[in-house]
C-alpha atoms as a PDB file:
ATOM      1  CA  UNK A   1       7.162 133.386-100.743  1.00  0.00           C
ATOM      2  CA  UNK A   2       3.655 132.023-101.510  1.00  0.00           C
ATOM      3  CA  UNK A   3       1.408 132.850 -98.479  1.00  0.00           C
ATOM      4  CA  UNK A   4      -2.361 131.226 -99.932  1.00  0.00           C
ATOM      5  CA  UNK A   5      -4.722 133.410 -97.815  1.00  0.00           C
ATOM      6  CA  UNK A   6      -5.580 136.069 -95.292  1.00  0.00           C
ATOM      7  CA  UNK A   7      -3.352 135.282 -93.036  1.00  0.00           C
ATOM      8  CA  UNK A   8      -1.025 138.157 -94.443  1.00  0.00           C
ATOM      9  CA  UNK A   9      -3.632 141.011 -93.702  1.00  0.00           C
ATOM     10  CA  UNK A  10      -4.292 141.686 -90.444  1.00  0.00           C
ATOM     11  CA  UNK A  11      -4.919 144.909 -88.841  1.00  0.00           C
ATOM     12  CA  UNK A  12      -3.826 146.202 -84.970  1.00  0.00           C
ATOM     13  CA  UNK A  13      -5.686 145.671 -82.004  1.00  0.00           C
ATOM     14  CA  UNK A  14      -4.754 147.365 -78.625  1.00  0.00           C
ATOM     15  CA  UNK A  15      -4.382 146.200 -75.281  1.00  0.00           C
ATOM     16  CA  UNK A  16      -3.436 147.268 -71.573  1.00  0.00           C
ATOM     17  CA  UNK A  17      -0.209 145.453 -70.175  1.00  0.00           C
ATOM     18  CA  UNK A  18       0.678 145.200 -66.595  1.00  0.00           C
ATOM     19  CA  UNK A  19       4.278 143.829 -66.581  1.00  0.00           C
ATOM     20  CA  UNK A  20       5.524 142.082 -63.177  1.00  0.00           C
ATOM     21  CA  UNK A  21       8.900 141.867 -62.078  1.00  0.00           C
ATOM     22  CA  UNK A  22      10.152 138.401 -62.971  1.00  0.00           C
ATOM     23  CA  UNK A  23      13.262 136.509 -62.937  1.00  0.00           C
ATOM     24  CA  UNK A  24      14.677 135.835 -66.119  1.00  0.00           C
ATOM     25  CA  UNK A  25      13.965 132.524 -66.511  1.00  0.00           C
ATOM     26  CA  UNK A  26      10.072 132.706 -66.288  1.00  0.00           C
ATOM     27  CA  UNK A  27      10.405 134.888 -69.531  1.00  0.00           C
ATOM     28  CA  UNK A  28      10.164 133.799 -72.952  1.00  0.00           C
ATOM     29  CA  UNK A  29      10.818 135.162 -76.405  1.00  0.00           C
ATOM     30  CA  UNK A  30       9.556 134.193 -79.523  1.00  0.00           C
ATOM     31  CA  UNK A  31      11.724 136.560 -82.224  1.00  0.00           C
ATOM     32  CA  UNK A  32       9.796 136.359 -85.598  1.00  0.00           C
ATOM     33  CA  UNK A  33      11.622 136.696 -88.752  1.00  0.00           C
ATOM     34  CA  UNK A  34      10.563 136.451 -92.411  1.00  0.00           C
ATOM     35  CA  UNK A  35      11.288 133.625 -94.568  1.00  0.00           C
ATOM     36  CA  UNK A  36      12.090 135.786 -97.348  1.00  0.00           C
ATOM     37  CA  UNK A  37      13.399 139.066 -96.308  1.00  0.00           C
ATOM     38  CA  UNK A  38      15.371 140.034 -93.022  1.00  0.00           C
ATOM     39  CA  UNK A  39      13.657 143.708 -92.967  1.00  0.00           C
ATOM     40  CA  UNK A  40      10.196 141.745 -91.751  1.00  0.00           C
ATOM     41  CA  UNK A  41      10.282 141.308 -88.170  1.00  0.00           C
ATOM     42  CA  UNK A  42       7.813 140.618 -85.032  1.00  0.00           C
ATOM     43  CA  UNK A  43       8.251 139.979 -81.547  1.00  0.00           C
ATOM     44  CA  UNK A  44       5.322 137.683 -79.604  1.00  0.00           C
ATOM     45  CA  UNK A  45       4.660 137.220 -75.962  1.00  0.00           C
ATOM     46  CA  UNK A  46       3.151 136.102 -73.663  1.00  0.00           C
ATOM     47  CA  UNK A  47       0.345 138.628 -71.737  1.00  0.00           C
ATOM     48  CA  UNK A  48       2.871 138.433 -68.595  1.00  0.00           C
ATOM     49  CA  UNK A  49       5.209 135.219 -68.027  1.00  0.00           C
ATOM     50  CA  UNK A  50       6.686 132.389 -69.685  1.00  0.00           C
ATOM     51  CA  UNK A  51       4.217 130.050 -67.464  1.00  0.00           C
ATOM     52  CA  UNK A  52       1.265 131.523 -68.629  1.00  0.00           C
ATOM     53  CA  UNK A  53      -1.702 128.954 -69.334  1.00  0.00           C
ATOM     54  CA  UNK A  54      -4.921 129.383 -71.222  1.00  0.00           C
ATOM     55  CA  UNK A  55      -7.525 130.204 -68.932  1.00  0.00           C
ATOM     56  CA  UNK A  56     -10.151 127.019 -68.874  1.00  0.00           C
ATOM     57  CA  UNK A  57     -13.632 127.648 -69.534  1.00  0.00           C
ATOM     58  CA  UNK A  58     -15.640 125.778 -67.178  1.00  0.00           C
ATOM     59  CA  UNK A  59     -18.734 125.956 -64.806  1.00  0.00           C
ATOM     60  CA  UNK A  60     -18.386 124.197 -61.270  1.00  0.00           C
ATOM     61  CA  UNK A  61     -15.682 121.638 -60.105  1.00  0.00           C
ATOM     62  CA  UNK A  62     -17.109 118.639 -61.814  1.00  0.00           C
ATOM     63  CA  UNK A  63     -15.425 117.083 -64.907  1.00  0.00           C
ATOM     64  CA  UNK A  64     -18.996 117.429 -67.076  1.00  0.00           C
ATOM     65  CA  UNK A  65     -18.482 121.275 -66.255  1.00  0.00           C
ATOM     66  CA  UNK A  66     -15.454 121.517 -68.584  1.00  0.00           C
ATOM     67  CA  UNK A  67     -16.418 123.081 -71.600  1.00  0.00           C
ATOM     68  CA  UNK A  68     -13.095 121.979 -73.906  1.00  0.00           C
ATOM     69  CA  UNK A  69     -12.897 125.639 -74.463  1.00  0.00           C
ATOM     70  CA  UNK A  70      -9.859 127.676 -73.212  1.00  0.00           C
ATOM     71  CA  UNK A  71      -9.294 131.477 -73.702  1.00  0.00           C
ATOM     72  CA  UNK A  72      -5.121 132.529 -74.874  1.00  0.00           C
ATOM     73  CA  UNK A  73      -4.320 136.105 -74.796  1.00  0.00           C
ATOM     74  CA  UNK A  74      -0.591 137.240 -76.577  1.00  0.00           C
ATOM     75  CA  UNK A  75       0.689 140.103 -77.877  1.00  0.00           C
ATOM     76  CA  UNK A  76       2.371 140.636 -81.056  1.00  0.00           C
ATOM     77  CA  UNK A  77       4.823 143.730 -81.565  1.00  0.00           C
ATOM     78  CA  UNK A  78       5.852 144.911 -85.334  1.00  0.00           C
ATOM     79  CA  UNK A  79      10.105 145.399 -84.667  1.00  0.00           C
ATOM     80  CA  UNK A  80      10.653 146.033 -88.345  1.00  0.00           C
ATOM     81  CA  UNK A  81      12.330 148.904 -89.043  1.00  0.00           C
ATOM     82  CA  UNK A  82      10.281 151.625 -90.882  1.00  0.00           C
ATOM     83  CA  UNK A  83      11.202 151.830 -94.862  1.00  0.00           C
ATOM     84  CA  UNK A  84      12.647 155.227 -95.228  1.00  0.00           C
ATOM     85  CA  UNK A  85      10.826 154.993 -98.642  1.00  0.00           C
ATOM     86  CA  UNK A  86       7.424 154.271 -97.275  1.00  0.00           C
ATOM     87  CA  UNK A  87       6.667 155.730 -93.798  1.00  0.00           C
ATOM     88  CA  UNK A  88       4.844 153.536 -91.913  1.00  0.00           C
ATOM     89  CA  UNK A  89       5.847 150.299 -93.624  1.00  0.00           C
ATOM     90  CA  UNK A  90       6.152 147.480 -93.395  1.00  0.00           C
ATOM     91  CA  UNK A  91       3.277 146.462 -91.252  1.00  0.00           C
ATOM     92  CA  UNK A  92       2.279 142.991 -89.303  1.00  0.00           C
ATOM     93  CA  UNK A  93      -1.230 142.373 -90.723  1.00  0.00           C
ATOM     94  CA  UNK A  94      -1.755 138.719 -89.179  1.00  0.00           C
ATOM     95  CA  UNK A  95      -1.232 136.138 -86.890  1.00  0.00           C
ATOM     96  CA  UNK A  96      -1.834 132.612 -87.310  1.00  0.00           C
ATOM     97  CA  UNK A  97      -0.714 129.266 -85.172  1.00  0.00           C
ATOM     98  CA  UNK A  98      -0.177 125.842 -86.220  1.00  0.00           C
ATOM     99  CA  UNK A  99      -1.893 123.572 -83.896  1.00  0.00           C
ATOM    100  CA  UNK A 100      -1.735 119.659 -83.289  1.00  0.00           C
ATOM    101  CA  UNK A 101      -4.706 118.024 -84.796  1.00  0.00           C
ATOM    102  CA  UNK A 102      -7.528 119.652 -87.013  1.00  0.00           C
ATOM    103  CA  UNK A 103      -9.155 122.057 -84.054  1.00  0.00           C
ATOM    104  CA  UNK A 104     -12.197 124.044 -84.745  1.00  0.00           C
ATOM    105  CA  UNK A 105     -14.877 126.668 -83.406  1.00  0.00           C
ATOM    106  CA  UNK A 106     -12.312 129.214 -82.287  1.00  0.00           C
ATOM    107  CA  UNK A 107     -13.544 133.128 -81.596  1.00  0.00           C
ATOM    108  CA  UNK A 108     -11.928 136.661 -81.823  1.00  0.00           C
ATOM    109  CA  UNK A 109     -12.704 138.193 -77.992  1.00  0.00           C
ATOM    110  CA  UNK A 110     -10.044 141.090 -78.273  1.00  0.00           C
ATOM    111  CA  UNK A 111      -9.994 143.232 -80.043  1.00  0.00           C
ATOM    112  CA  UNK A 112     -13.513 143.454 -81.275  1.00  0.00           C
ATOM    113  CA  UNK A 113     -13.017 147.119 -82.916  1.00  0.00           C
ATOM    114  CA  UNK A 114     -14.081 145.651 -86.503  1.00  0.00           C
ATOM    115  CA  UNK A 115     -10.650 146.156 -87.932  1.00  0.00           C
ATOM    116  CA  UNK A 116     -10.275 142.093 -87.042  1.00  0.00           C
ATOM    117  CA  UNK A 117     -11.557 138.690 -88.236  1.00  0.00           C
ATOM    118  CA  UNK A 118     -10.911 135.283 -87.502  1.00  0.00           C
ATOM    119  CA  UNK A 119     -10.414 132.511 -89.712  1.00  0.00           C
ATOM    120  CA  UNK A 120     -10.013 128.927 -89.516  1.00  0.00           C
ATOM    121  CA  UNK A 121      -8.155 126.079 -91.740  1.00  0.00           C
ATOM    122  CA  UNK A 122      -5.816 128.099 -93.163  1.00  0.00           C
ATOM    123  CA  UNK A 123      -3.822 127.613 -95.760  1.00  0.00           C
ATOM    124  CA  UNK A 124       0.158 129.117 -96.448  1.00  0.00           C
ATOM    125  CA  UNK A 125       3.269 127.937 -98.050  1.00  0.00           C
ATOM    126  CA  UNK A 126       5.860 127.913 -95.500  1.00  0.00           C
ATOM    127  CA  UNK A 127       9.536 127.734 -97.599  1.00  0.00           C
ATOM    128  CA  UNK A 128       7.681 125.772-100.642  1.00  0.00           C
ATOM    129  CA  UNK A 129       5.629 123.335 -97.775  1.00  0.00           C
ATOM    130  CA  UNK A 130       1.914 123.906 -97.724  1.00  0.00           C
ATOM    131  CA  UNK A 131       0.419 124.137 -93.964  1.00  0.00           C
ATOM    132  CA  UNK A 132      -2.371 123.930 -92.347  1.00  0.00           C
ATOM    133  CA  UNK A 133      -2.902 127.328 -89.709  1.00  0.00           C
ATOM    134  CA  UNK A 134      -5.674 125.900 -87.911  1.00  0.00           C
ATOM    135  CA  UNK A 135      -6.473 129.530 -86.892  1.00  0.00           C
ATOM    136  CA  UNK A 136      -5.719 132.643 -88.002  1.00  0.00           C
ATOM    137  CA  UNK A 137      -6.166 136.767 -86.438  1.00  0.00           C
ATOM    138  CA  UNK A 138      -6.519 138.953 -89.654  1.00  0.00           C
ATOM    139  CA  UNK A 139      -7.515 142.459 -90.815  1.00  0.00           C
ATOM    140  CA  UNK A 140     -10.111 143.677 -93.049  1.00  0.00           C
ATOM    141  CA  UNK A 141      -7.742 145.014 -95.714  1.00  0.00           C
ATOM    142  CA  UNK A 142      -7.377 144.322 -99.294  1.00  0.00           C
ATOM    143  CA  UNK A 143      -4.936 142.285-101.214  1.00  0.00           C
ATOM    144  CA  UNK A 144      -2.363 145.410-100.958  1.00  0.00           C
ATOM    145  CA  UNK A 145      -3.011 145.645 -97.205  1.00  0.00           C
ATOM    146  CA  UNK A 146      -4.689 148.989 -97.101  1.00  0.00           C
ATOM    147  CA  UNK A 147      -7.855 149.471 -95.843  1.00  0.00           C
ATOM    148  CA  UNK A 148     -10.846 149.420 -98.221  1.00  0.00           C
ATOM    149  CA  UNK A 149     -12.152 152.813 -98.639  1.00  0.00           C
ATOM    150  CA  UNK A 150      -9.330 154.462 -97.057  1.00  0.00           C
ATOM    151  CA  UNK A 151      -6.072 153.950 -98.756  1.00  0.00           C
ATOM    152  CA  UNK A 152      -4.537 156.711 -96.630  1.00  0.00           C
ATOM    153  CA  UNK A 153      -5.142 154.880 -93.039  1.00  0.00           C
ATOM    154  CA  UNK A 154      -3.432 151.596 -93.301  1.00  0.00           C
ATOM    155  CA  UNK A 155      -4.436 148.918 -90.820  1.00  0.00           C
ATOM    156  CA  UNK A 156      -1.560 146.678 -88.933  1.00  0.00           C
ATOM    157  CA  UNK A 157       0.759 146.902 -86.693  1.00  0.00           C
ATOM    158  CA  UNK A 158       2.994 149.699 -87.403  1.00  0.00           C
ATOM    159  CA  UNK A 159       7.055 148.883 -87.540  1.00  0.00           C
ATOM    160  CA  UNK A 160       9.402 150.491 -84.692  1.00  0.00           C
ATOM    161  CA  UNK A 161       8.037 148.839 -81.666  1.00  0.00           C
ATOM    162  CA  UNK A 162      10.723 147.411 -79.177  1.00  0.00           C
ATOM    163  CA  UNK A 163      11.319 143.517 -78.748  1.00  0.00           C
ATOM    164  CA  UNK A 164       9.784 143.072 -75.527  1.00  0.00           C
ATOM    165  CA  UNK A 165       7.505 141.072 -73.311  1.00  0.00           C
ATOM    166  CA  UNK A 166       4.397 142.619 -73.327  1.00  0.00           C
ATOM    167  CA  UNK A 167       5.131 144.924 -76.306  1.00  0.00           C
ATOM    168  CA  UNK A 168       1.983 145.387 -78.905  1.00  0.00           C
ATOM    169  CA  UNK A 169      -1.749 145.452 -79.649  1.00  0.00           C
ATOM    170  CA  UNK A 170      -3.164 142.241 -77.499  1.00  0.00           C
ATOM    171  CA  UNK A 171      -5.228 139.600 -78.804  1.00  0.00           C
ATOM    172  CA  UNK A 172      -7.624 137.183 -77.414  1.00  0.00           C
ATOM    173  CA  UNK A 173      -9.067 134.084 -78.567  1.00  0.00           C
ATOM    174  CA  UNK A 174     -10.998 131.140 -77.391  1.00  0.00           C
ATOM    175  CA  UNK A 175     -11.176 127.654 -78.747  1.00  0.00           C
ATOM    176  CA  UNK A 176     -10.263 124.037 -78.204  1.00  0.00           C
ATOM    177  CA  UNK A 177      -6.837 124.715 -77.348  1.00  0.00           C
ATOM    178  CA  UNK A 178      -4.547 121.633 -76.485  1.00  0.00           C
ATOM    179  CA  UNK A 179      -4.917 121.276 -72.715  1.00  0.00           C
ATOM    180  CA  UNK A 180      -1.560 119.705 -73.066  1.00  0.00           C
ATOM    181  CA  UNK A 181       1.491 120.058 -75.717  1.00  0.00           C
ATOM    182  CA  UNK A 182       4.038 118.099 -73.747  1.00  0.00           C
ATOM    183  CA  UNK A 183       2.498 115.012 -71.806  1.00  0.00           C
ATOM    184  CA  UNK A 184       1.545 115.737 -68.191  1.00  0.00           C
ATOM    185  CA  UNK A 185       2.279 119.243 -68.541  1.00  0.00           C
ATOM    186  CA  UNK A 186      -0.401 122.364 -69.426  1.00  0.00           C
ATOM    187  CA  UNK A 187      -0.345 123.897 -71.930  1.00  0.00           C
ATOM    188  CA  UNK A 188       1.605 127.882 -71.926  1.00  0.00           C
ATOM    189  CA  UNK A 189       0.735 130.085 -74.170  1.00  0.00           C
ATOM    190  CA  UNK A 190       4.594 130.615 -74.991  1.00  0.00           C
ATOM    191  CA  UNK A 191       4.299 126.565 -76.390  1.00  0.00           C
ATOM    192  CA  UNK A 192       1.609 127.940 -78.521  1.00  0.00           C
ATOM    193  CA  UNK A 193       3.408 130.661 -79.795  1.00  0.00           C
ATOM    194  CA  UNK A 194       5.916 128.085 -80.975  1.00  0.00           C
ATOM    195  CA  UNK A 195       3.663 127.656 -83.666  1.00  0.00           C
ATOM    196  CA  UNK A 196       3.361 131.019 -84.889  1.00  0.00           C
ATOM    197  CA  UNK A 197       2.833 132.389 -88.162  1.00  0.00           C
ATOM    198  CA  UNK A 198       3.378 136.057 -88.772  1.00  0.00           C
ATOM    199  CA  UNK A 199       1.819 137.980 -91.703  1.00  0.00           C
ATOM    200  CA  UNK A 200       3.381 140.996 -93.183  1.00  0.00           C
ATOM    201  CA  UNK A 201       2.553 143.585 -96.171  1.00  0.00           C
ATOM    202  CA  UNK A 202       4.307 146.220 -97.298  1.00  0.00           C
ATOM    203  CA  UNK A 203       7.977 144.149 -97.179  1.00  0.00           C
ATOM    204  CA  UNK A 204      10.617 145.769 -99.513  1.00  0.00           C
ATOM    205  CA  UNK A 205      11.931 143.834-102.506  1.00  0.00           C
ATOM    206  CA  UNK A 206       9.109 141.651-102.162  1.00  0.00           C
ATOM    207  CA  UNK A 207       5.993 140.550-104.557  1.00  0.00           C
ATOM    208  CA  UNK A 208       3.015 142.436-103.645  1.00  0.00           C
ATOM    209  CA  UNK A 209       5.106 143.523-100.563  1.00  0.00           C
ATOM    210  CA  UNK A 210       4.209 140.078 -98.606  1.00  0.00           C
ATOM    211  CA  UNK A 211       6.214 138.109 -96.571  1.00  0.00           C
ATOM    212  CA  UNK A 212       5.443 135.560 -93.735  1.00  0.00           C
ATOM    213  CA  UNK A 213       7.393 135.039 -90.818  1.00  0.00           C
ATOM    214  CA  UNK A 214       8.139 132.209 -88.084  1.00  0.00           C
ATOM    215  CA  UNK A 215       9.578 131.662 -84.676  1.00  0.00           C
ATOM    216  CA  UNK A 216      13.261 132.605 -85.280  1.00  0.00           C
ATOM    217  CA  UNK A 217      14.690 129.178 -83.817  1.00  0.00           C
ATOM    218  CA  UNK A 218      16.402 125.901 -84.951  1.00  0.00           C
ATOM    219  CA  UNK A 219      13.219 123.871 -83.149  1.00  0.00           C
ATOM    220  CA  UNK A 220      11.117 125.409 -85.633  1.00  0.00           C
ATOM    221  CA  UNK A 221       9.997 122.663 -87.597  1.00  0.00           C
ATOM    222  CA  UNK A 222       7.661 123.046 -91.008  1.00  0.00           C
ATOM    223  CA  UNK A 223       5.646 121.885 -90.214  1.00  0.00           C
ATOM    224  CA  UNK A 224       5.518 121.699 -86.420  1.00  0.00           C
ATOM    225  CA  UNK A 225       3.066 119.223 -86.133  1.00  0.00           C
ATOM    226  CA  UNK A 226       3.141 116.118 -88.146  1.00  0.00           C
END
């Protein structure tokens, strides 16, 4: 495992949840295991159901009032189990998506605590193919994913947390996200998290500790978008 860039440091946000009662089917899950090691897992979500859409950014009812610009909100849970040799570890530190297209001019709204940054064009190896993660969540860490200056209080997502919808620190960006992945439907956020790419430090058995991890499912294609 090869990851090229920051997209294997990130750091944890936080973020409220309110959870409705909903039938099974409007639920999603996107399971996120590691290419290279089984012990580095994540679970993402959507903030509340399968049908959730980014929210459009525009002023009035007009078509010239459409900015291009929608706003997607997910959460990302750590559901590795802690390393009985290192407490605390491994760690999620950053989320990236493969997107159709070459998108740009995407911004970090949440959480804007300073542990985050946002990067675009992205570059990882994805089992030996080089990808494009048009953008990327990640933490201000260093190359062995502790924070600089204090090596004692790790950034990231912690492992332990349960597999669930709404489970994790929330993020929120906004960008030119496809209004549409599937033609004459809207866009969901759980079609965006199709394309996730999960960063992890601190894996066992692993160079540096690093591992990245994908949407646990046979429709996972690497790429995903040609």
């Amino acid at each position: 495992m090869r990851p090229t860039s920051r997209v294997a440091r990130a750091a944890a946000g936080s973020g409220a949840c309110i959870v409705a009662m909903l039938s099974v089917a409007t639920l999603s899950a996107h399971r996120v295991k590691g290419l290279a090691s089984a012990g580095a897992t994540a679970f993402a979500s959507s903030p509340s159901a399968g049908t959730d859409t980014p929210i459009q950014l525009k002023w009035g009812t007009l078509p010239s009032g459409d900015s291009g610009l929608r706003v997607a909100c997910f959460h990302v849970a750590n559901t590795s189990v802690e390393r009985a040799d290192r407490p605390g570890w491994p760690r999620v530190t950053g989320v990236g998506f493969e997107l159709p297209g070459a998108p740009s001019g995407f911004a970090l709204l949440e959480p804007l605590d300073g542990n985050w940054e946002l990067d675009e064009d992205v570059q990882a190896i994805l089992d030996d193919t080089s990808v494009t993660l048009d953008v990327a969540v990640v933490a201000r860490t260093n190359p062995t994913g502790r924070t600089p200056g204090a090596p004692d209080s790790p950034r990231g997502i912690p492992p332990g947390q349960p597999g669930v919808p709404c489970s994790g620190p929330r993020f929120c960006v906004s960008g030119p996200f496809p209004p549409e992945l599937v033609t004459g439907e809207p866009t969901t956020i759980e079609q965006l998290l199709n394309g996730v790419v999960i960063g992890f430090h601190g894996v066992a058995a692993m160079h540096q500790g690093i591992d990245l991890g994908i949407w646990d499912n046979a429709a996972r294609k690497i790429p995903l978008y040609q």
